[in-house]
N, C-alpha and C. Protein backbone atom coordinates (compact mmCIF):
# COMPACT_ATOMS: atom_id res chain seq x y z
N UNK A 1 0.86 -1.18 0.00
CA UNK A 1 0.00 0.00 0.00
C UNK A 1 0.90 1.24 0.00
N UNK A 2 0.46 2.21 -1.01
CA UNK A 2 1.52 3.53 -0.99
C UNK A 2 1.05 4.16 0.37
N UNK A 3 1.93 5.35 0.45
CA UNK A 3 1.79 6.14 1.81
C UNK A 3 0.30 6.83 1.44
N UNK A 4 0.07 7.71 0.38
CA UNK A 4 -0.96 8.83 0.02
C UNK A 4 -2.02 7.56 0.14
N UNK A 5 -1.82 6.64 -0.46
CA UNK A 5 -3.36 5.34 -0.16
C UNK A 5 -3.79 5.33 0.76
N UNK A 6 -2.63 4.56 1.59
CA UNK A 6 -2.86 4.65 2.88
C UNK A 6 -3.48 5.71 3.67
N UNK A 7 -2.48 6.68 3.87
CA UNK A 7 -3.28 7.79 4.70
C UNK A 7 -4.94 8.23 4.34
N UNK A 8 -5.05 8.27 3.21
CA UNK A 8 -6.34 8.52 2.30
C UNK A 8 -7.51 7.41 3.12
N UNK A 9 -6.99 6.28 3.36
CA UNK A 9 -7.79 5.36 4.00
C UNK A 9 -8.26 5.02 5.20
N UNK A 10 -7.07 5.68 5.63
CA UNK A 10 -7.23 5.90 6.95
C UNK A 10 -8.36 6.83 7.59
N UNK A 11 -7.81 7.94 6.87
CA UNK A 11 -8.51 9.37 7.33
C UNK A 11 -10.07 9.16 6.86
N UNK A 12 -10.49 8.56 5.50
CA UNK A 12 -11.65 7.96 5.19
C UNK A 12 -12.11 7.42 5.83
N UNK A 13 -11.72 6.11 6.67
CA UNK A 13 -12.33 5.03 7.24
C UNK A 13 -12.59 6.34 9.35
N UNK A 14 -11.26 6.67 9.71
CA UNK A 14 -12.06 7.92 10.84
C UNK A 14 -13.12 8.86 10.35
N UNK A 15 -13.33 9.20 9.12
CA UNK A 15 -14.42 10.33 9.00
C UNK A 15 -15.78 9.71 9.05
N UNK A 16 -15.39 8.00 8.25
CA UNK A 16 -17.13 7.52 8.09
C UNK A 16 -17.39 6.81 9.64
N UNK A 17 -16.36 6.76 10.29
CA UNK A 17 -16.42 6.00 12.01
C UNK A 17 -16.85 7.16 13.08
N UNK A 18 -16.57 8.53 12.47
CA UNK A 18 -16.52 9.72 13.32
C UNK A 18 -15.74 9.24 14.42
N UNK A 19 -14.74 8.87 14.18
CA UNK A 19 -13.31 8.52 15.22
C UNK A 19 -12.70 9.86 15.34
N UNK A 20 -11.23 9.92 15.84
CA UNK A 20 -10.49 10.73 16.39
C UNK A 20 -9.01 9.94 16.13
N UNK A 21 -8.08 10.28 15.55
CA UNK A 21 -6.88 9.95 15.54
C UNK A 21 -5.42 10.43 16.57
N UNK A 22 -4.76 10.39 16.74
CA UNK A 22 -3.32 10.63 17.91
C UNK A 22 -2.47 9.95 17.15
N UNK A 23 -1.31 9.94 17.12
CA UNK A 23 0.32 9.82 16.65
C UNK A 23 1.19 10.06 17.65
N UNK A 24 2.12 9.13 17.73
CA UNK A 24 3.51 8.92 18.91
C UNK A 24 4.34 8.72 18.04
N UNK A 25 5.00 9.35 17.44
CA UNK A 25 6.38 8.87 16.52
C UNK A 25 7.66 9.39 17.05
N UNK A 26 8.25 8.02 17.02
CA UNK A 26 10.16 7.97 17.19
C UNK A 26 11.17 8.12 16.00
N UNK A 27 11.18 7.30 15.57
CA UNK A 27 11.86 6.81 14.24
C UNK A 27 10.89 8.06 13.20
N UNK A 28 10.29 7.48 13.32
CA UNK A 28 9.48 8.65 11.94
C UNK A 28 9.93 10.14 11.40
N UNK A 29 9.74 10.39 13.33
CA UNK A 29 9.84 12.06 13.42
C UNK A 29 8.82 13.03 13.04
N UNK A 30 7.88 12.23 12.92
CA UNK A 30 7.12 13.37 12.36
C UNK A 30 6.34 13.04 11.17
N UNK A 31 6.72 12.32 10.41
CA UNK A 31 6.22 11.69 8.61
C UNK A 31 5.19 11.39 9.27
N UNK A 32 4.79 11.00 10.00
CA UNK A 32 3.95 10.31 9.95
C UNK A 32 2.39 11.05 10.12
N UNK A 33 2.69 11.79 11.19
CA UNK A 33 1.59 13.29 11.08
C UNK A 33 1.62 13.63 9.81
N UNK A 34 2.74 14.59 9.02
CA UNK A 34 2.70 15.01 8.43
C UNK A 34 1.44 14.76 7.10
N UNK A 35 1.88 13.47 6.94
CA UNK A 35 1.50 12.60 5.58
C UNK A 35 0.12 12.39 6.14
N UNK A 36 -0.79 12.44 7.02
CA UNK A 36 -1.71 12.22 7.47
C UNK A 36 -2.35 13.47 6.79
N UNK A 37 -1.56 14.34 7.41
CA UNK A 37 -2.41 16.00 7.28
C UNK A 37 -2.46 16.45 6.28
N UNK A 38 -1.79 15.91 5.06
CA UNK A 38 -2.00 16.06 3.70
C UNK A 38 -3.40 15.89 3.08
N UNK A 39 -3.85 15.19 3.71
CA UNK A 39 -5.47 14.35 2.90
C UNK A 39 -6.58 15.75 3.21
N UNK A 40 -7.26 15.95 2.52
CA UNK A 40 -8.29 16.73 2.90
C UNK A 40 -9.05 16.26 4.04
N UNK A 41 -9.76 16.74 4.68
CA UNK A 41 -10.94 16.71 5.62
C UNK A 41 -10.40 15.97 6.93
N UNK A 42 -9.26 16.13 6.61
CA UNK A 42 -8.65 15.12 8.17
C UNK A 42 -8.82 16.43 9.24
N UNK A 43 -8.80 17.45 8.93
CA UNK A 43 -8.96 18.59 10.45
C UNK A 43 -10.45 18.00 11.41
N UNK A 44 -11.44 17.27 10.51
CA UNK A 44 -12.40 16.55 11.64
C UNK A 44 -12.11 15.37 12.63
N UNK A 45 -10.91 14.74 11.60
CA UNK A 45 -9.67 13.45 12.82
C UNK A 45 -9.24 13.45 13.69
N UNK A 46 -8.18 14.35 13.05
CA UNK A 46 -6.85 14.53 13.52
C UNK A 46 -6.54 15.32 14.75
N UNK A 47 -6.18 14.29 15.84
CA UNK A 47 -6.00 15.41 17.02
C UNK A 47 -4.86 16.05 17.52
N UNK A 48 -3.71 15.23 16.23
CA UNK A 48 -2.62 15.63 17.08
C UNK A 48 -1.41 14.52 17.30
N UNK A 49 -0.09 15.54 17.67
CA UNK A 49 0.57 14.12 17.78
C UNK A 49 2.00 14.66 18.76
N UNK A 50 2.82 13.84 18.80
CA UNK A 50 4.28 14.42 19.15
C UNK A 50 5.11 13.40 18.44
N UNK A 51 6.04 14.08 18.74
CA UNK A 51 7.35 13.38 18.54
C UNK A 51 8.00 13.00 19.37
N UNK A 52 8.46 12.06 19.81
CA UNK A 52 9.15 11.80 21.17
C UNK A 52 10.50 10.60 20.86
N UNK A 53 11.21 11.53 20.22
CA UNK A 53 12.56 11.24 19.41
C UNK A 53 13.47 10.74 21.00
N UNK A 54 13.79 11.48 21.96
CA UNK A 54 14.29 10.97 23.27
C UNK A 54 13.83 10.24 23.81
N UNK A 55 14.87 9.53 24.25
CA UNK A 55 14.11 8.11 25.03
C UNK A 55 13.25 8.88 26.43
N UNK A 56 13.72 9.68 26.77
CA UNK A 56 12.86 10.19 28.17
C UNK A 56 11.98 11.34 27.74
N UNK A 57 11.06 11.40 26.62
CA UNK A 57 10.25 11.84 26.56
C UNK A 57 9.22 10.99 26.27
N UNK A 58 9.58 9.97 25.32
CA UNK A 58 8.73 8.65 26.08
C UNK A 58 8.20 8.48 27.32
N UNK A 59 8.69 8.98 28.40
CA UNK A 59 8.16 8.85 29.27
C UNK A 59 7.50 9.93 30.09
N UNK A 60 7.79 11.27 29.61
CA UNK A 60 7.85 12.58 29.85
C UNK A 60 6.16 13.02 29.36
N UNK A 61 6.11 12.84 28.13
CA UNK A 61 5.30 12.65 27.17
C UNK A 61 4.07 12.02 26.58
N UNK A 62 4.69 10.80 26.26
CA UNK A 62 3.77 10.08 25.92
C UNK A 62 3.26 9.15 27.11
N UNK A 63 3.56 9.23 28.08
CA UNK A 63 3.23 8.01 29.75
C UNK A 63 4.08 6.61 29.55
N UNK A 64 5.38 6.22 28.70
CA UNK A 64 5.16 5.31 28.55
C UNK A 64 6.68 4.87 30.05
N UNK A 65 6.55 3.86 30.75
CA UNK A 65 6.72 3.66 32.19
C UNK A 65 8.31 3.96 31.95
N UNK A 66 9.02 4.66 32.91
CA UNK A 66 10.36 4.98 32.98
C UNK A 66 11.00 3.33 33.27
N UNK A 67 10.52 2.32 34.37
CA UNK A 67 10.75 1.25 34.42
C UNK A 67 10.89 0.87 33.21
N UNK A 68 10.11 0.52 32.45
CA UNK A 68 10.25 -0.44 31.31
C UNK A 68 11.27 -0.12 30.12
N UNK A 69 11.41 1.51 29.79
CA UNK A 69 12.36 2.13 29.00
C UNK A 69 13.94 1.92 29.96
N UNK A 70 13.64 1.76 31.04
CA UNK A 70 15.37 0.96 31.57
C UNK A 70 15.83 0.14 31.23
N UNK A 71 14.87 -0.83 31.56
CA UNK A 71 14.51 -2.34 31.65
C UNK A 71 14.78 -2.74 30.10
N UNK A 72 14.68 -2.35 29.01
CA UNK A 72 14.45 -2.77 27.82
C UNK A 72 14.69 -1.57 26.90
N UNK A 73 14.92 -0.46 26.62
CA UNK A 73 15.27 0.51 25.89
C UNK A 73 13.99 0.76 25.66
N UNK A 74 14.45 1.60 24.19
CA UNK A 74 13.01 2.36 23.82
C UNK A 74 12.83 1.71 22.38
N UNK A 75 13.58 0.52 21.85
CA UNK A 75 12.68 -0.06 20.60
C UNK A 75 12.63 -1.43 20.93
N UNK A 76 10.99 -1.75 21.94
CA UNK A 76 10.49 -3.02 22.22
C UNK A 76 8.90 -2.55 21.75
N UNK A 77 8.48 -4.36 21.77
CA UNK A 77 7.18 -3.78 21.85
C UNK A 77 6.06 -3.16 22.12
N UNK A 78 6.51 -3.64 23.75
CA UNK A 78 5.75 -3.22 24.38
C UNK A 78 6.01 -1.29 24.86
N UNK A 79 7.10 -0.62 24.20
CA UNK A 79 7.05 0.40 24.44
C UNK A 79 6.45 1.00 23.11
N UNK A 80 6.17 0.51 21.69
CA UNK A 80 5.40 0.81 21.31
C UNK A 80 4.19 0.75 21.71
N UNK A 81 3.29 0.02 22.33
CA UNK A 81 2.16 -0.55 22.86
C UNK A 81 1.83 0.78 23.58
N UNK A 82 2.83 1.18 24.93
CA UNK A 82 2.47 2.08 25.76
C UNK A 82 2.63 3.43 25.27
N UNK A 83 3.26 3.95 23.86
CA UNK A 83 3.04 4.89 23.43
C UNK A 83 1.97 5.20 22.67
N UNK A 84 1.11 4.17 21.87
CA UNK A 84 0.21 4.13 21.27
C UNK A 84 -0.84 4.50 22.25
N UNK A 85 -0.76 3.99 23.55
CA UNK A 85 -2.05 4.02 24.36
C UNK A 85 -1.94 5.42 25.13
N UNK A 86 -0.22 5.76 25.18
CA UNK A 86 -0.61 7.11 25.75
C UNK A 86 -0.95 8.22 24.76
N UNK A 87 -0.63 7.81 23.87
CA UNK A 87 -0.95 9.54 23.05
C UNK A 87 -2.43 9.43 22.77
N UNK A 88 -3.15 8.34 23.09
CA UNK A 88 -4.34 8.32 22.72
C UNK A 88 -5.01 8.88 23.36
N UNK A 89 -4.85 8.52 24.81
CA UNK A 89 -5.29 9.12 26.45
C UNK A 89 -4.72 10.64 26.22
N UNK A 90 -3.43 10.60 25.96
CA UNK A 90 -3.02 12.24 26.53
C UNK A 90 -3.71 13.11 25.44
N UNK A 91 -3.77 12.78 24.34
CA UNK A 91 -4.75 13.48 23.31
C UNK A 91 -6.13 13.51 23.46
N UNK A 92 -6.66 12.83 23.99
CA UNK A 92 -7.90 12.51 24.30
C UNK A 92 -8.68 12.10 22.75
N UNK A 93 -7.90 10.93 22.11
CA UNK A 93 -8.49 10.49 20.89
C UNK A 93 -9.03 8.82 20.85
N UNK A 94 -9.92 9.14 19.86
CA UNK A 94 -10.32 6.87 20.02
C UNK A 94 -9.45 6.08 19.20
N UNK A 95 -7.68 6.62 18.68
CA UNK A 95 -7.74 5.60 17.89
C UNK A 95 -5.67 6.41 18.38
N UNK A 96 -4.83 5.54 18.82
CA UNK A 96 -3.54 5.95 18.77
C UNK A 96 -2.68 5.61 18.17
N UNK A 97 -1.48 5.72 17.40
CA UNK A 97 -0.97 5.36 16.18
C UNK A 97 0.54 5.43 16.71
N UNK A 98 2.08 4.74 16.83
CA UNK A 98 2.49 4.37 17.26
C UNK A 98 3.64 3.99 16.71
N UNK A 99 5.06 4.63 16.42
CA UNK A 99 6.38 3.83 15.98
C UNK A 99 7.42 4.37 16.78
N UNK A 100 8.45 3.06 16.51
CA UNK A 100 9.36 3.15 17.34
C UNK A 100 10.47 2.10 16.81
N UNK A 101 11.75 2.26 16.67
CA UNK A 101 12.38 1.18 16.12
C UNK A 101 13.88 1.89 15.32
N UNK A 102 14.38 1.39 14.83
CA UNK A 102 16.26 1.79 13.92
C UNK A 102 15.90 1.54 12.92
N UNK A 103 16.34 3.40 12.57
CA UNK A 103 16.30 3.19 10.99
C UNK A 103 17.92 3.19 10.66
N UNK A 104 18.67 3.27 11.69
CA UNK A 104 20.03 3.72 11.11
C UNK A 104 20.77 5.08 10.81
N UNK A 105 22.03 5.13 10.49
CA UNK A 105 22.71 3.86 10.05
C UNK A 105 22.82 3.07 10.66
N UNK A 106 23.32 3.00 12.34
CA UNK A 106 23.85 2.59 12.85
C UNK A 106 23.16 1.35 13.90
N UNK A 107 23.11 0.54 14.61
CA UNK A 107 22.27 -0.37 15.60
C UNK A 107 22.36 0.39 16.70
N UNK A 108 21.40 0.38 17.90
CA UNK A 108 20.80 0.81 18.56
C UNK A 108 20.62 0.16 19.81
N UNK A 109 21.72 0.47 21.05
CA UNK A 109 21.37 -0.56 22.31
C UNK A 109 21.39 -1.73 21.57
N UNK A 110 21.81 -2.83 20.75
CA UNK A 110 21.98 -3.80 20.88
C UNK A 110 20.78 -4.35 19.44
N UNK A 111 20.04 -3.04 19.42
CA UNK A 111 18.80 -3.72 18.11
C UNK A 111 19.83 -3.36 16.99
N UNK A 112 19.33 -4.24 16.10
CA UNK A 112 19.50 -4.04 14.36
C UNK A 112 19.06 -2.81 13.42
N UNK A 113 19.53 -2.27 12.95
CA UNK A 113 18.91 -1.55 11.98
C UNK A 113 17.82 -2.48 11.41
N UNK A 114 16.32 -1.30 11.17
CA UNK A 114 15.51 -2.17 10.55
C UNK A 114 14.69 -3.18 11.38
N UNK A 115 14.76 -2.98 13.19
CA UNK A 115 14.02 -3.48 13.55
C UNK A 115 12.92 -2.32 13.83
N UNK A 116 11.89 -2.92 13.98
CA UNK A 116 10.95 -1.64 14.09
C UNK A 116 9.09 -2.30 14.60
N UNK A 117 8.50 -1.43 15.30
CA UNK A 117 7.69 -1.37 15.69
C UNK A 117 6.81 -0.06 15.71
N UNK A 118 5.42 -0.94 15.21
CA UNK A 118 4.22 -0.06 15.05
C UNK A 118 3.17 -0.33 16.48
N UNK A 119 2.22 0.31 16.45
CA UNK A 119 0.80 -0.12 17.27
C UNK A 119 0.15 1.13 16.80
N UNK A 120 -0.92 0.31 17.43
CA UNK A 120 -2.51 1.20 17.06
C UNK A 120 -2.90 0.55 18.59
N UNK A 121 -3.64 1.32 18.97
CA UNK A 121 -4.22 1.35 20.23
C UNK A 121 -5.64 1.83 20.12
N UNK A 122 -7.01 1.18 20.17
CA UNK A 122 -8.22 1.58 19.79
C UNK A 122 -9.17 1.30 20.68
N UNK A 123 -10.49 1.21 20.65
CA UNK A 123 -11.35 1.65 22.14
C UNK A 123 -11.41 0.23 22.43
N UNK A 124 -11.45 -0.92 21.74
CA UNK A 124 -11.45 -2.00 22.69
C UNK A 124 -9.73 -2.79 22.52
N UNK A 125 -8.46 -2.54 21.91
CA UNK A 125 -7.37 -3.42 22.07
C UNK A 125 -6.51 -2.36 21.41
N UNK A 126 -5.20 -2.98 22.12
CA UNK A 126 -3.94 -2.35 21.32
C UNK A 126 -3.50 -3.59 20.30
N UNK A 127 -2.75 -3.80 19.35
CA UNK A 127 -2.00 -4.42 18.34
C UNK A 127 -0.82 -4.07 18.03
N UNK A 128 0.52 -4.78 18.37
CA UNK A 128 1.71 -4.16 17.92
C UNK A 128 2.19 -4.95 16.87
N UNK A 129 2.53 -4.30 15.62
CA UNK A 129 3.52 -5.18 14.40
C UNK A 129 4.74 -5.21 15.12
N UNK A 130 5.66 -6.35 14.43
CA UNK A 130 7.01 -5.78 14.70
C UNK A 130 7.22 -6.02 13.25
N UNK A 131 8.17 -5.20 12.92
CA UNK A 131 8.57 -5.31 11.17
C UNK A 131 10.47 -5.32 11.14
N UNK A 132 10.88 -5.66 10.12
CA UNK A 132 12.19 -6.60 9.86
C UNK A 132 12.65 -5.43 8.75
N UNK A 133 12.78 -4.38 8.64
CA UNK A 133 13.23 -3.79 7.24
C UNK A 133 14.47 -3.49 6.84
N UNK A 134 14.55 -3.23 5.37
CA UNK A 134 15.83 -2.86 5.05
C UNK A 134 15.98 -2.12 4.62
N UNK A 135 16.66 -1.43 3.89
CA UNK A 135 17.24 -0.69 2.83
C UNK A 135 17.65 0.69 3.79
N UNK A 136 17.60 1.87 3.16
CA UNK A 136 18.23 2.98 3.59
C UNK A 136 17.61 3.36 4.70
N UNK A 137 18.10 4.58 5.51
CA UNK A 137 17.37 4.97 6.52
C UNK A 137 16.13 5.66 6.22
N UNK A 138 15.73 6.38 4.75
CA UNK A 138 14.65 7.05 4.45
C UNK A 138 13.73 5.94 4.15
N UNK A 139 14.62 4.49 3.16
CA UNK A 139 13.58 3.50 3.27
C UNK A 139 12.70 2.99 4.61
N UNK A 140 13.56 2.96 5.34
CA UNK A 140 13.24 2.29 6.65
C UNK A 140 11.99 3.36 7.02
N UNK A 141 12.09 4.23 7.05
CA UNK A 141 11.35 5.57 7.96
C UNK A 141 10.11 5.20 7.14
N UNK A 142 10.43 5.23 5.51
CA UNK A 142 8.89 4.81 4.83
C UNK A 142 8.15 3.68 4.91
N UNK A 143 8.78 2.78 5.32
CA UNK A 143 7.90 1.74 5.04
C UNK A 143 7.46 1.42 6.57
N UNK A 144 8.10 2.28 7.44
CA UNK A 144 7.58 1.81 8.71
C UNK A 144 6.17 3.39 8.74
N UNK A 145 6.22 3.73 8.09
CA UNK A 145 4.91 4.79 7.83
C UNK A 145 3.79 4.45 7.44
N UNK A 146 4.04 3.26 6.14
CA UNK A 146 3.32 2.67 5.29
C UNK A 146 2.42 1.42 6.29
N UNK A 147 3.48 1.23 6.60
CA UNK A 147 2.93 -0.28 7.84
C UNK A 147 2.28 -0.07 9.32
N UNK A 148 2.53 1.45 9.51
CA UNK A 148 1.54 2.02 10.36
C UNK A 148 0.15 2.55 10.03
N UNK A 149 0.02 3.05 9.00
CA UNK A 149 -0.99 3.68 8.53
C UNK A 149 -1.71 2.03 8.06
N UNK A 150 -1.08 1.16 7.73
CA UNK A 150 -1.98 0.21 6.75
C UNK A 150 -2.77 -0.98 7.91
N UNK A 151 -1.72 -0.74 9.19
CA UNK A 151 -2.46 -1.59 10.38
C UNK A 151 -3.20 -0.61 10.88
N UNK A 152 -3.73 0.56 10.86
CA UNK A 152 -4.49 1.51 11.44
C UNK A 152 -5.73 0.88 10.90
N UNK A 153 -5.47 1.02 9.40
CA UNK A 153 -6.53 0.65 8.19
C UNK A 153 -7.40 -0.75 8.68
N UNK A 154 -6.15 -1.58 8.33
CA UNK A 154 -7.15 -3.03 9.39
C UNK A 154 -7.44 -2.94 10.28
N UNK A 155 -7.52 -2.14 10.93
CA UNK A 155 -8.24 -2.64 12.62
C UNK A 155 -9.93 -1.70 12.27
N UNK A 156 -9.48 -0.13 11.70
CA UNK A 156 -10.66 0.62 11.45
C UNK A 156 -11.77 -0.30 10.30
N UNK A 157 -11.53 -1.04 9.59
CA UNK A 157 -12.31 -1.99 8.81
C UNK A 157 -12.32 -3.06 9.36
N UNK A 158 -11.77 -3.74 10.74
CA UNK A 158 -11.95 -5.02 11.44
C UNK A 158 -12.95 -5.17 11.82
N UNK A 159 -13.65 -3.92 12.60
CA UNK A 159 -14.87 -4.36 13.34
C UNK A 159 -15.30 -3.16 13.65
N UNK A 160 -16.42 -3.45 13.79
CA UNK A 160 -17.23 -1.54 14.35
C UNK A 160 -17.25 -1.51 15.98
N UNK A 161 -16.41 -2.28 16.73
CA UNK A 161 -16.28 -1.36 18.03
C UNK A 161 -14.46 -1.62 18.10
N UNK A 162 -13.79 -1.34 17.39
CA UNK A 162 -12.42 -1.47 17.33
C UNK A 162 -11.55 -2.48 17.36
């Protein structure tokens, strides 16, 4: 799925749900809002997002537990999980959107370039991908955009209570 699809589908599938969207991006930086806010009619979505590029704004920020970012750094799953669920809460939105992971160059505490993690966090479950990617660091950043927006997509067409 391209990025403009994606987002397009996304923002479609919150307008006909009358949902609310949130964004926590690490790795991204930001693409990931961005490319959201491109689509028309997303100002009825879109609530918002941060960036929380430092590992201790992860916790500063988005709620996600200072314990666990010790315990395990900041590209696991479950700290995607707890960023998805906080920007959802701290935004006050029904649907939270979620990356975290090495794009490179270099490995990271011990992860690989190219490991990476998404979640969506929605009114009844969170869901975390973990994804394996390669290529450059702009590749990496895209396709972990693409794979966020496209698990947003499945869960908003999974079921009508999330």
């Amino acid at each position: 799925m391209d990025t403009g699809v994606a987002a397009a589908a996304a923002v479609h599938a919150l307008v006909e749900r009358r949902e609310t969207l949130a964004v926590a991006e690490s790795l991204t930086g930001g693409l990931l809002a961005a490319t959201v806010v491109e689509i028309p009619g997303v100002s009825s979505v879109f609530r918002g997002g941060m960036v929380v590029y430092a590992t201790d704004l992860k916790h500063s920020l988005a709620g996600v537990p200072e314990d666990l970012l010790s315990e395990r750094g900041p590209v696991d799953p479950d700290v995607a999980k707890s960023l998805a669920e906080g920007v959802r809460s701290r935004c006050g939105a029904d649907w939270g959107l979620a990356t975290t992971g090495v794009a490179g160059p270099e490995p990271q505490d011990g992860k690989p370039v190219g490991m990476v993690f998404v979640a969506v966090a929605g009114p009844a479950r969170t869901i975390v991908q973990e994804l394996k990617l390669a290529g450059s660091r702009e590749d990496i950043r895209h396709e972990t955009m693409v794979a966020a927006l496209a698990l947003l997509v499945d869960e908003l067409r999974g079921s009508g209570v999330g």
